[in-house]
C-alpha atoms as a PDB file:
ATOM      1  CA  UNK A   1       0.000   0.000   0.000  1.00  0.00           C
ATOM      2  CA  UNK A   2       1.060   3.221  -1.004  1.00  0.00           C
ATOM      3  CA  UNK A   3       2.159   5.678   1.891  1.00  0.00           C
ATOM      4  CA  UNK A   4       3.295   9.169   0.611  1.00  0.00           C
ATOM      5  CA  UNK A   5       5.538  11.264   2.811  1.00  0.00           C
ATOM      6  CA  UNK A   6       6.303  14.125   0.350  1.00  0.00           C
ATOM      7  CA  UNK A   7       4.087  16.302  -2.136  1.00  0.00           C
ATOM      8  CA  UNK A   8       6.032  14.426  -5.403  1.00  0.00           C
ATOM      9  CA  UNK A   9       4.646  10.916  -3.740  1.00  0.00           C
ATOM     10  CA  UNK A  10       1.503  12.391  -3.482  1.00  0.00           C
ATOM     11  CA  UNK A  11       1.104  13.894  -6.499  1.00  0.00           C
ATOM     12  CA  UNK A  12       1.874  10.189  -8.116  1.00  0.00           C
ATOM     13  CA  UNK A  13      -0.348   8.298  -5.927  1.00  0.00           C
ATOM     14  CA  UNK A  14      -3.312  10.672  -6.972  1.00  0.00           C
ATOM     15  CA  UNK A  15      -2.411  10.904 -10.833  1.00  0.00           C
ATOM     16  CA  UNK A  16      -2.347   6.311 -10.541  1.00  0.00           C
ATOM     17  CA  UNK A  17      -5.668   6.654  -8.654  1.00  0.00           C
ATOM     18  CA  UNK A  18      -7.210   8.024 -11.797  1.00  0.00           C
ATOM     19  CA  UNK A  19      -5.901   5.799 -13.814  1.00  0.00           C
ATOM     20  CA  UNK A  20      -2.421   6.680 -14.793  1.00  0.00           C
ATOM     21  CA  UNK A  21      -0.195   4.901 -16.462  1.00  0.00           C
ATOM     22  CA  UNK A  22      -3.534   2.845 -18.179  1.00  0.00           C
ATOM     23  CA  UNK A  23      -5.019   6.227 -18.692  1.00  0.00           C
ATOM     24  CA  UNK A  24      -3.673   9.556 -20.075  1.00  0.00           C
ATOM     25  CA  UNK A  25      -4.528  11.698 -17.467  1.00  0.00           C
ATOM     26  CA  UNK A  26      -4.550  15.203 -19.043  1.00  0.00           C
ATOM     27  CA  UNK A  27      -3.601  18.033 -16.727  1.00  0.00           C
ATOM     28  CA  UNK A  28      -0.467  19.695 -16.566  1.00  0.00           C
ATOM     29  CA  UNK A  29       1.995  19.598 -13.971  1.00  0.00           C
ATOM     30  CA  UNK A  30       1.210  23.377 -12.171  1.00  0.00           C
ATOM     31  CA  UNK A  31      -2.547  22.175 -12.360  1.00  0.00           C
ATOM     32  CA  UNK A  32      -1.391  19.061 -10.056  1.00  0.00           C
ATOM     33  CA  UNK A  33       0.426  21.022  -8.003  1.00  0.00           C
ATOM     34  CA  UNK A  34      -1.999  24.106  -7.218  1.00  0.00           C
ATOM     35  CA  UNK A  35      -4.728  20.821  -6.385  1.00  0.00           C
ATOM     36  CA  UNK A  36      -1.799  19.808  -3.295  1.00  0.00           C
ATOM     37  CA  UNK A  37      -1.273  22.991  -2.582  1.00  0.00           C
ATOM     38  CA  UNK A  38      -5.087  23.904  -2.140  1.00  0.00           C
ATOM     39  CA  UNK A  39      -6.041  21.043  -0.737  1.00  0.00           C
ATOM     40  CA  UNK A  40      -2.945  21.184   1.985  1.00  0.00           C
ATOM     41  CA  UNK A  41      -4.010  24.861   2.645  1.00  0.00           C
ATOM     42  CA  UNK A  42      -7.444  23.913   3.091  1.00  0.00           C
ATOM     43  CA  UNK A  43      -6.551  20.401   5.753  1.00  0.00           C
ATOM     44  CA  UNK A  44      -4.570  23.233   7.746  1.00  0.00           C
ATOM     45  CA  UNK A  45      -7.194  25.584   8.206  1.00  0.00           C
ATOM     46  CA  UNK A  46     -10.220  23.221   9.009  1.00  0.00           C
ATOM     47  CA  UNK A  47      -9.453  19.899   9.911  1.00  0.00           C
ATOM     48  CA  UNK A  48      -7.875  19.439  13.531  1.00  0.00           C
ATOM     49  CA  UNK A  49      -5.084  17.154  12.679  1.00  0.00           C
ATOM     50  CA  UNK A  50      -4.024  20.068  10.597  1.00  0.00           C
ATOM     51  CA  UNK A  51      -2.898  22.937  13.141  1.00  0.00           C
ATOM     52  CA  UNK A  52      -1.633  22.532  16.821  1.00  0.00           C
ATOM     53  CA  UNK A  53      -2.323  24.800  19.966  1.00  0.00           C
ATOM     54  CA  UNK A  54       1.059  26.411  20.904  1.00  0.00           C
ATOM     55  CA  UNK A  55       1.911  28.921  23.736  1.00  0.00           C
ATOM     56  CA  UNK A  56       4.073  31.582  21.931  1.00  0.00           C
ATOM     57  CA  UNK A  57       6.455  33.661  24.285  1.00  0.00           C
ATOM     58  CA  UNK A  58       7.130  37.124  23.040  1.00  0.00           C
ATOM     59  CA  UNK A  59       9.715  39.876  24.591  1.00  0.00           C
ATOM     60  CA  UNK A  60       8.543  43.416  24.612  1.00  0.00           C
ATOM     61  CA  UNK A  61      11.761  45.050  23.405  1.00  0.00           C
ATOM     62  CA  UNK A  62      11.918  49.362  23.396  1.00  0.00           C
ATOM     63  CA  UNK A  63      11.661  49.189  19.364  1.00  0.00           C
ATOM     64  CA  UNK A  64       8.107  46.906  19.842  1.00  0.00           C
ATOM     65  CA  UNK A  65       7.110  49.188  22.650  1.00  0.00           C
ATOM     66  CA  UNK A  66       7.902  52.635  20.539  1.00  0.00           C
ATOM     67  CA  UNK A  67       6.601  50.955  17.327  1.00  0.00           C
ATOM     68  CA  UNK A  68       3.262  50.586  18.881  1.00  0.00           C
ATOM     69  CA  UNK A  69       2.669  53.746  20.828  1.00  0.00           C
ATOM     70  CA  UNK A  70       3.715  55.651  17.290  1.00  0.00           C
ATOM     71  CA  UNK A  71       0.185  57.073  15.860  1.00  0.00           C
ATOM     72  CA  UNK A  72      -0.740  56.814  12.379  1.00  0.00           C
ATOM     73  CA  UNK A  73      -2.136  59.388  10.556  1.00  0.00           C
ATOM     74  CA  UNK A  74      -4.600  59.560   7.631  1.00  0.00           C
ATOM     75  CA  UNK A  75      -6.903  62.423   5.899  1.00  0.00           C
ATOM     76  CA  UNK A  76     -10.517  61.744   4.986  1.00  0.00           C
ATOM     77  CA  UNK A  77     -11.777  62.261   1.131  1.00  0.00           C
ATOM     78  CA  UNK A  78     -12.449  65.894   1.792  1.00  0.00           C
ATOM     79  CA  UNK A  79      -9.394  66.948   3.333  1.00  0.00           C
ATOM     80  CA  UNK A  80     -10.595  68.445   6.289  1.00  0.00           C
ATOM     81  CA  UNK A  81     -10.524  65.626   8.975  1.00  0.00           C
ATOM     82  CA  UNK A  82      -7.358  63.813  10.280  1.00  0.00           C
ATOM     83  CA  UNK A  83      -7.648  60.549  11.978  1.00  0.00           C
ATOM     84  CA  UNK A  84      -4.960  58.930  13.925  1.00  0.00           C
ATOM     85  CA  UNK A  85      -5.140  55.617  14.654  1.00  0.00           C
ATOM     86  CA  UNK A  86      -1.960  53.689  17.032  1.00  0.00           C
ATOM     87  CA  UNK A  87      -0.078  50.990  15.891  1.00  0.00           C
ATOM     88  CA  UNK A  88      -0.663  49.348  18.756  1.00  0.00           C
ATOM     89  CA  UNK A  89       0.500  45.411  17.713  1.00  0.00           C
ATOM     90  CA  UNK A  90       3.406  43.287  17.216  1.00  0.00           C
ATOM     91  CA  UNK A  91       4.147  40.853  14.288  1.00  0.00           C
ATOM     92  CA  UNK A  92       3.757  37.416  14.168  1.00  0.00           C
ATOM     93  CA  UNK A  93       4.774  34.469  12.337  1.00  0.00           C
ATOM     94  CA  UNK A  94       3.382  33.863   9.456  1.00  0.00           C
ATOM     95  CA  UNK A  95       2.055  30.098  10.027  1.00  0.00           C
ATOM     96  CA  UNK A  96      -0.336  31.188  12.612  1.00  0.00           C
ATOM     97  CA  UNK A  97      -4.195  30.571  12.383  1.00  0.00           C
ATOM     98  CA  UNK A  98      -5.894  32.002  15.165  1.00  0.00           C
ATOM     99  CA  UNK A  99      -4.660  33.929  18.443  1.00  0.00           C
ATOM    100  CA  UNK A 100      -7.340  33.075  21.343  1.00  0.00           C
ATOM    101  CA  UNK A 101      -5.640  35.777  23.774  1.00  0.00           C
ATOM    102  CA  UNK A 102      -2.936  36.776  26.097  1.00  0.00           C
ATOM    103  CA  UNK A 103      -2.237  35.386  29.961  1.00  0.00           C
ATOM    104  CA  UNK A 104      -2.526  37.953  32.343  1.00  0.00           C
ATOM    105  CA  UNK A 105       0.170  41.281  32.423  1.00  0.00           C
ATOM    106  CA  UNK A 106       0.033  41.172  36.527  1.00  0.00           C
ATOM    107  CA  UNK A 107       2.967  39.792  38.110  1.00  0.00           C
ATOM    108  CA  UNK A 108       1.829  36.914  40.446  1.00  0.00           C
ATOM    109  CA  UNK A 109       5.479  36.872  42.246  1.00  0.00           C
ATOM    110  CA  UNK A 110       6.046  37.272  45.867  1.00  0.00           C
ATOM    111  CA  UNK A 111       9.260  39.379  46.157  1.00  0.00           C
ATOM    112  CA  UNK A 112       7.429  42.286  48.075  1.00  0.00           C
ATOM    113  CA  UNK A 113       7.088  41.556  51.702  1.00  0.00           C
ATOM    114  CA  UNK A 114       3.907  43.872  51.472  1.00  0.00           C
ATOM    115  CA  UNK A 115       1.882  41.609  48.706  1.00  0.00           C
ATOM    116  CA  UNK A 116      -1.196  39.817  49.996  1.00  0.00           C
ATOM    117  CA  UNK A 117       0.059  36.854  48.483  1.00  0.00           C
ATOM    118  CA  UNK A 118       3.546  36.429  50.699  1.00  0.00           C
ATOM    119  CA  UNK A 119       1.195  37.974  53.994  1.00  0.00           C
ATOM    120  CA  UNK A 120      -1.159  35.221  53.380  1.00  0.00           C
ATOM    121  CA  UNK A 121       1.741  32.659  52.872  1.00  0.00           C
ATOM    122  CA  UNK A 122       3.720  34.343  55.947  1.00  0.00           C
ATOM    123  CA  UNK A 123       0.507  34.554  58.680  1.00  0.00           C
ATOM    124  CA  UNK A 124      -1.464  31.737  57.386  1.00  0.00           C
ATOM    125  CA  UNK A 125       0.270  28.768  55.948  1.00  0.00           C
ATOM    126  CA  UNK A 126       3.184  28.532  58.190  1.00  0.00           C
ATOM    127  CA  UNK A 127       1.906  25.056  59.485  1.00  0.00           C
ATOM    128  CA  UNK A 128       0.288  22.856  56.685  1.00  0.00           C
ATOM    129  CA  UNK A 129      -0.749  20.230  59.230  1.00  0.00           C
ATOM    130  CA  UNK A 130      -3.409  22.511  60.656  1.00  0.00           C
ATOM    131  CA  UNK A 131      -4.501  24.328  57.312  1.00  0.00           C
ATOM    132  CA  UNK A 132      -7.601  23.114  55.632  1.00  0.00           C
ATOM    133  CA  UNK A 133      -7.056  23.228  52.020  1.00  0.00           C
ATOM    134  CA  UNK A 134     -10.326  24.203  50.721  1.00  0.00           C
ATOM    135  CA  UNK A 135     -10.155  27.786  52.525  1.00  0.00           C
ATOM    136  CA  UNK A 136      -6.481  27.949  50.878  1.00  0.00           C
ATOM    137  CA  UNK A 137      -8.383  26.919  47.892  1.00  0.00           C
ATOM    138  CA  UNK A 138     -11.420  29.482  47.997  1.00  0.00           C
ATOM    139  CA  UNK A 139      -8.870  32.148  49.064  1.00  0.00           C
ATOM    140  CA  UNK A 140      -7.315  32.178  45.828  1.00  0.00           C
ATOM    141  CA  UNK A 141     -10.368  31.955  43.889  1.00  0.00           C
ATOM    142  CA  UNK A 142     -11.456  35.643  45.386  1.00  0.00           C
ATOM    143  CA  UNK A 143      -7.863  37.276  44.879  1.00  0.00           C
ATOM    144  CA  UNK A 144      -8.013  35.303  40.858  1.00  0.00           C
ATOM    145  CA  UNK A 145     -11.466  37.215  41.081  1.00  0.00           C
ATOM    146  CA  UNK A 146     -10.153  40.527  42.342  1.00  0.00           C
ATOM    147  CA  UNK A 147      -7.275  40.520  40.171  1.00  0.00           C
ATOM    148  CA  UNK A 148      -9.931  39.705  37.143  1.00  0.00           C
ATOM    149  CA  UNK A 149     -12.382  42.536  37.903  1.00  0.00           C
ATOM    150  CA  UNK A 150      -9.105  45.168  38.668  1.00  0.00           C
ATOM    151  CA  UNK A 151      -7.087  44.121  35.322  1.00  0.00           C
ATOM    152  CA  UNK A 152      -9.629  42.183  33.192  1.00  0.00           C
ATOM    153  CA  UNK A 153      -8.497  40.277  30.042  1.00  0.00           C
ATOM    154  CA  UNK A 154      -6.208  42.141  27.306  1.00  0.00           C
ATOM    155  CA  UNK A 155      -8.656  42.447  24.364  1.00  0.00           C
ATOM    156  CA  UNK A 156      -6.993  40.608  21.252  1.00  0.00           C
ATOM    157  CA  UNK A 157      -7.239  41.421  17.305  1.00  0.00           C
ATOM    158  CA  UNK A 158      -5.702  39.116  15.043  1.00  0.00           C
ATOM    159  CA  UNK A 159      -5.862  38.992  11.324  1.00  0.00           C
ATOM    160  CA  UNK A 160      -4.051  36.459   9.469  1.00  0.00           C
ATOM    161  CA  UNK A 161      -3.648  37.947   6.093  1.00  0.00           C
ATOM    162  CA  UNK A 162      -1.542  40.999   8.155  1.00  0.00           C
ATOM    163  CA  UNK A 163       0.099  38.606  10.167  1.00  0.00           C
ATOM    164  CA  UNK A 164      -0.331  41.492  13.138  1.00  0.00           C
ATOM    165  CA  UNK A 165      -1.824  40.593  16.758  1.00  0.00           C
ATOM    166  CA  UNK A 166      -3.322  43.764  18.271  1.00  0.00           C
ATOM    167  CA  UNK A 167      -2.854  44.327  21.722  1.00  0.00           C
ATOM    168  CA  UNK A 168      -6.220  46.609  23.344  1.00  0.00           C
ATOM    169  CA  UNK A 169      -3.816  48.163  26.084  1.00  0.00           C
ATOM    170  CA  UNK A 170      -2.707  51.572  26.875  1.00  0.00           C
ATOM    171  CA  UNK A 171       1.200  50.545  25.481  1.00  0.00           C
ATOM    172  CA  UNK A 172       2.488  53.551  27.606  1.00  0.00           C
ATOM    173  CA  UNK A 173       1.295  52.371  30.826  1.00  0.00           C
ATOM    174  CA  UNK A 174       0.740  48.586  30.711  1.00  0.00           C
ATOM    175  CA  UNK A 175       3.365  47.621  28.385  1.00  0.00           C
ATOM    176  CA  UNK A 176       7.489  47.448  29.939  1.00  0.00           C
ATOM    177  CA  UNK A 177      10.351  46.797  28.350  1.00  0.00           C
ATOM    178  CA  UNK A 178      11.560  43.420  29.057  1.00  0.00           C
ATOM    179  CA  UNK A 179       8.538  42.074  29.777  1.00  0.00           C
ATOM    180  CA  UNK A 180       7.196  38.897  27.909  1.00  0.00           C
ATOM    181  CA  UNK A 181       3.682  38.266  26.574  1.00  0.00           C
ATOM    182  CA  UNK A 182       2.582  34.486  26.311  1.00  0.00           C
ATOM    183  CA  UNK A 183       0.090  34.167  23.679  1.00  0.00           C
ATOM    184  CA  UNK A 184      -2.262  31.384  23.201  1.00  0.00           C
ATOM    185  CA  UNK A 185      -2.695  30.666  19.560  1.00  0.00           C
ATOM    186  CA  UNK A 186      -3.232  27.789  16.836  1.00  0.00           C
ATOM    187  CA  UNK A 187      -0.273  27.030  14.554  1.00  0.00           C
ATOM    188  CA  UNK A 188      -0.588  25.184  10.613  1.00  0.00           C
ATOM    189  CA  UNK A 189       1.365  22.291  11.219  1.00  0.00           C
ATOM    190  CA  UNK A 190       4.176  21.959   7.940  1.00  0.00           C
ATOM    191  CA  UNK A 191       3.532  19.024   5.802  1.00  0.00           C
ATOM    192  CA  UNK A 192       7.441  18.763   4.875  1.00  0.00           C
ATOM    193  CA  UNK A 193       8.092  18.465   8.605  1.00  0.00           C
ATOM    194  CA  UNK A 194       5.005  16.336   9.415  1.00  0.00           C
ATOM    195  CA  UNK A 195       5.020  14.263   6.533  1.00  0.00           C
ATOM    196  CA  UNK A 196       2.151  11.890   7.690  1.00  0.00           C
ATOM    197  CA  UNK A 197      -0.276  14.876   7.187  1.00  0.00           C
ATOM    198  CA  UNK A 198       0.393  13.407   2.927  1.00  0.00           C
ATOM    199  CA  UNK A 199      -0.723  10.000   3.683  1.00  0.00           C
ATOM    200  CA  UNK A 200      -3.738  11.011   5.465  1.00  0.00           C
ATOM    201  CA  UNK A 201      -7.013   9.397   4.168  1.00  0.00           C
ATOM    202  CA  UNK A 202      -9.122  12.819   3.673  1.00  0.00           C
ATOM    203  CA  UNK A 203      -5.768  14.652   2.089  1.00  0.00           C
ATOM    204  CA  UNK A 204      -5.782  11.731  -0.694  1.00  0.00           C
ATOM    205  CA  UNK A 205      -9.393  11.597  -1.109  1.00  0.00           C
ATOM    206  CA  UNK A 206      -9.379  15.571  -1.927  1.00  0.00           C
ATOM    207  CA  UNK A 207      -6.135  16.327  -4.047  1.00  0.00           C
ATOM    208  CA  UNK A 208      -7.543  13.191  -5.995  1.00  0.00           C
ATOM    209  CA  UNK A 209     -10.838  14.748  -6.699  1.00  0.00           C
ATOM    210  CA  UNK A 210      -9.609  17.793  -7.251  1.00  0.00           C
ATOM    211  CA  UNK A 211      -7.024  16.955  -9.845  1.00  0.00           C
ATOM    212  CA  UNK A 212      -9.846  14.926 -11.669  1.00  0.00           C
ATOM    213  CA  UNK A 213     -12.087  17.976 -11.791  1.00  0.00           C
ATOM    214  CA  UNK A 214      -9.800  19.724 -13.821  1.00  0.00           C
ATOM    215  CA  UNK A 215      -9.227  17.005 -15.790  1.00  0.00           C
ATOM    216  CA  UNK A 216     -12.804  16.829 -16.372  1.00  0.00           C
ATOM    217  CA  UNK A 217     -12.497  20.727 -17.125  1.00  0.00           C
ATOM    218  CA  UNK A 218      -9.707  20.533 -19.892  1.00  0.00           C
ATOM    219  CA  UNK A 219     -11.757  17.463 -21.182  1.00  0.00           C
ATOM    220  CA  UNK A 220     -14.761  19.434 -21.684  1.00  0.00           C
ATOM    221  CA  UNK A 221     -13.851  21.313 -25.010  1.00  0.00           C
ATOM    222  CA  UNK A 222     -13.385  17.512 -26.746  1.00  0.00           C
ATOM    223  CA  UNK A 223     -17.044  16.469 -25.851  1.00  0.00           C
ATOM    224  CA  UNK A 224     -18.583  14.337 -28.428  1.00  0.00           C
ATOM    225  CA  UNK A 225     -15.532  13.903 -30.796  1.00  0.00           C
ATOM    226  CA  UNK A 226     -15.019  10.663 -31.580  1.00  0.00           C
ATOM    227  CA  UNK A 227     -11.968   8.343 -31.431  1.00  0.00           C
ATOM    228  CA  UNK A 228     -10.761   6.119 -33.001  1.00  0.00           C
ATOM    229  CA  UNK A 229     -12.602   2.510 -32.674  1.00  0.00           C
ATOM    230  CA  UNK A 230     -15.923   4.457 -31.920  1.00  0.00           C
ATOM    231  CA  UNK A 231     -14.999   5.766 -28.660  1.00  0.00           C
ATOM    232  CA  UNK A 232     -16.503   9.342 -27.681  1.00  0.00           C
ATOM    233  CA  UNK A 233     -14.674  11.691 -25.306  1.00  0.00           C
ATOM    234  CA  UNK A 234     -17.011  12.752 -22.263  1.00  0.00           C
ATOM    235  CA  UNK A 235     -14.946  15.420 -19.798  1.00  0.00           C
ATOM    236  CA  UNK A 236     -18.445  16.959 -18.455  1.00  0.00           C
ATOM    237  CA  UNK A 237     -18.470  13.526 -16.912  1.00  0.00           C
ATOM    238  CA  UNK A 238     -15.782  13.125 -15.301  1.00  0.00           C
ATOM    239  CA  UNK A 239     -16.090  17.009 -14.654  1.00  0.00           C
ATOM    240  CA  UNK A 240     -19.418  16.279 -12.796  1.00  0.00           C
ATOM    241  CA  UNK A 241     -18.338  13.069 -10.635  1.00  0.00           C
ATOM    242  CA  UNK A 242     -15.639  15.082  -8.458  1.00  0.00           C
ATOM    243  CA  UNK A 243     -17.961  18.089  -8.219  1.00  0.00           C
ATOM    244  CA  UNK A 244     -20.094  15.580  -6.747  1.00  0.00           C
ATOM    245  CA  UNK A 245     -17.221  14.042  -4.764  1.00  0.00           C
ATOM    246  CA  UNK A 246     -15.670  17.288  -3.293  1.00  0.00           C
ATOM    247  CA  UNK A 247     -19.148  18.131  -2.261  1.00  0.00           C
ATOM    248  CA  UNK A 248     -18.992  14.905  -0.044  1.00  0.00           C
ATOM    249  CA  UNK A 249     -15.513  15.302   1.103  1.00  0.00           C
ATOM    250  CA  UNK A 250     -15.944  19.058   2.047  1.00  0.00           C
ATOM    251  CA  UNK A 251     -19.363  18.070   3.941  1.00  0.00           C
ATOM    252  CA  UNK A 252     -17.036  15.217   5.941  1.00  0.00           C
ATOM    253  CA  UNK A 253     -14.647  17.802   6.697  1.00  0.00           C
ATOM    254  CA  UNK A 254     -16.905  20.323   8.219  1.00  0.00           C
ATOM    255  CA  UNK A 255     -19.041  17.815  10.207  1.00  0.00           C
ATOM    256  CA  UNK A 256     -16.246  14.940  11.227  1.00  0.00           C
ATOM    257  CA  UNK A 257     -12.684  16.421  11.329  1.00  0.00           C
ATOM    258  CA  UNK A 258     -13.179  20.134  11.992  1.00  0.00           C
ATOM    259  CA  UNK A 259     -12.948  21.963  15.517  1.00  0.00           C
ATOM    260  CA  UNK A 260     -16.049  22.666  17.071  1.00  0.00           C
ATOM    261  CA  UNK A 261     -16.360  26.524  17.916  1.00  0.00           C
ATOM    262  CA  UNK A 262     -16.447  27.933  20.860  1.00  0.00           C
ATOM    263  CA  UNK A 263     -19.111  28.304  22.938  1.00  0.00           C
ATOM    264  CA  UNK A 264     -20.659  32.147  23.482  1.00  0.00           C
ATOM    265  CA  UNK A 265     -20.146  32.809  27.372  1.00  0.00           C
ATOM    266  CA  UNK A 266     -21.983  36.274  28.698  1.00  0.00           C
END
């Protein structure tokens, strides 16, 4: 059984699934490859095998910090009113999906002898044996609920075409240099470095179906002429079978394999 580990594998075990060498299978080689290629982008961006949750660390450096306080200016079609609009983000990495926020800015240490944190440690836990847990327990919930209602949480913008993550803060105040920012985020995992993400069963099933709808496509222009030995050419056919097919294989994806969203909270 066939197992392909690289996009050239691939693109063979797809082109012998429809019939090649038996069969002339006419598409070119940039049609093959822009099937993988949309088919790959497409298994990152939907199915969950495809992408990865990853905890990204990120140093504020004075260049970020500067960068994002700087305000950009623009002038309105009639040339009266000036908007200015701050920066206000830092760049990310290109392979990113999604960015589902930031962990808290507050510093949770217990270096300052006046923190409630080291008091409570200091007056209250000095003898485990006698401490029940469960007030431990429901003490830190309240100061986790103070420290939510005081600070909140960061609002996020993300857009993946910019590659920017916008940060909702006040950069001059809440922002310091040599701080880092851990953001919680979805990654595309890389085919070439995951190279089972070619052999999987929905990857094979697509790129196949797509590569024999445009076959079907460059078929359709010969439909009707006869062959030789009384054969008839029929591309709107085999055009019409992997519509058909990637309609089934797109439902699949969006019903079996893809994330469920998020729930609405509030």
């Amino acid at each position: 059984m066939a197992k392909p580990t690289t996009k050239a594998e691939l693109k063979e075990y797809c082109l012998r699934r429809l019939g090649k060498p038996v069969l002339e299978i006419n598409v070119s080689d940039d049609q093959v490859d822009d099937a993988i290629d949309y088919t790959l982008q497409k298994f990152q961006q939907f199915h969950y095998d495809g992408c990865e949750k990853v905890y990204l660390k990120h140093l504020l450096t004075q260049d970020v910090v500067d960068r994002a306080k700087t305000n950009t200016n623009s002038t309105s079609d009639a040339g009266n009113d000036i908007w200015s609009e701050a920066n206000g983000y830092i760049e990310m990495p290109d392979h990113i999906l999604s960015v589902e926020g930031l962990f808290g800015f507050t510093d949770k240490g217990t270096r300052n002898m006046f923190d409630i944190r080291y008091q409570m440690r200091l007056n209250d836990l000095y003898d485990f044996t006698s401490t029940q847990f469960y007030n431990y327990y429901m003490v830190q919930q309240h100061l986790e609920t103070i420290d939510f209602l005081l600070e909140g949480m960061k609002p996020v913008r993300y857009s993946a075409v910019q590659d920017r993550l916008y940060i909702d803060f006040d950069w001059s105040m809440d922002a310091l240099v040599g701080q880092y920012i851990v953001i919680h985020a979805y990654r595309a995992l890389n085919p070439d470095t995951w190279t089972e993400i070619y052999n999987q069963m929905w990857v094979k099933d697509y790129a196949s179906a797509k590569i024999k709808k445009q076959w079907g496509a460059n078929m359709t222009k010969f439909t009707g002429v006869q062959m030789p030995g009384g054969v008839s050419l029929n591309g709107e056919m085999i055009y019409n079978d992997a519509v058909d097919e990637l309609k089934t294989l797109e439902e699949q994806l969006r019903t079996e394999w893809e994330l469920p969203p998020l729930d609405m909270i509030g």
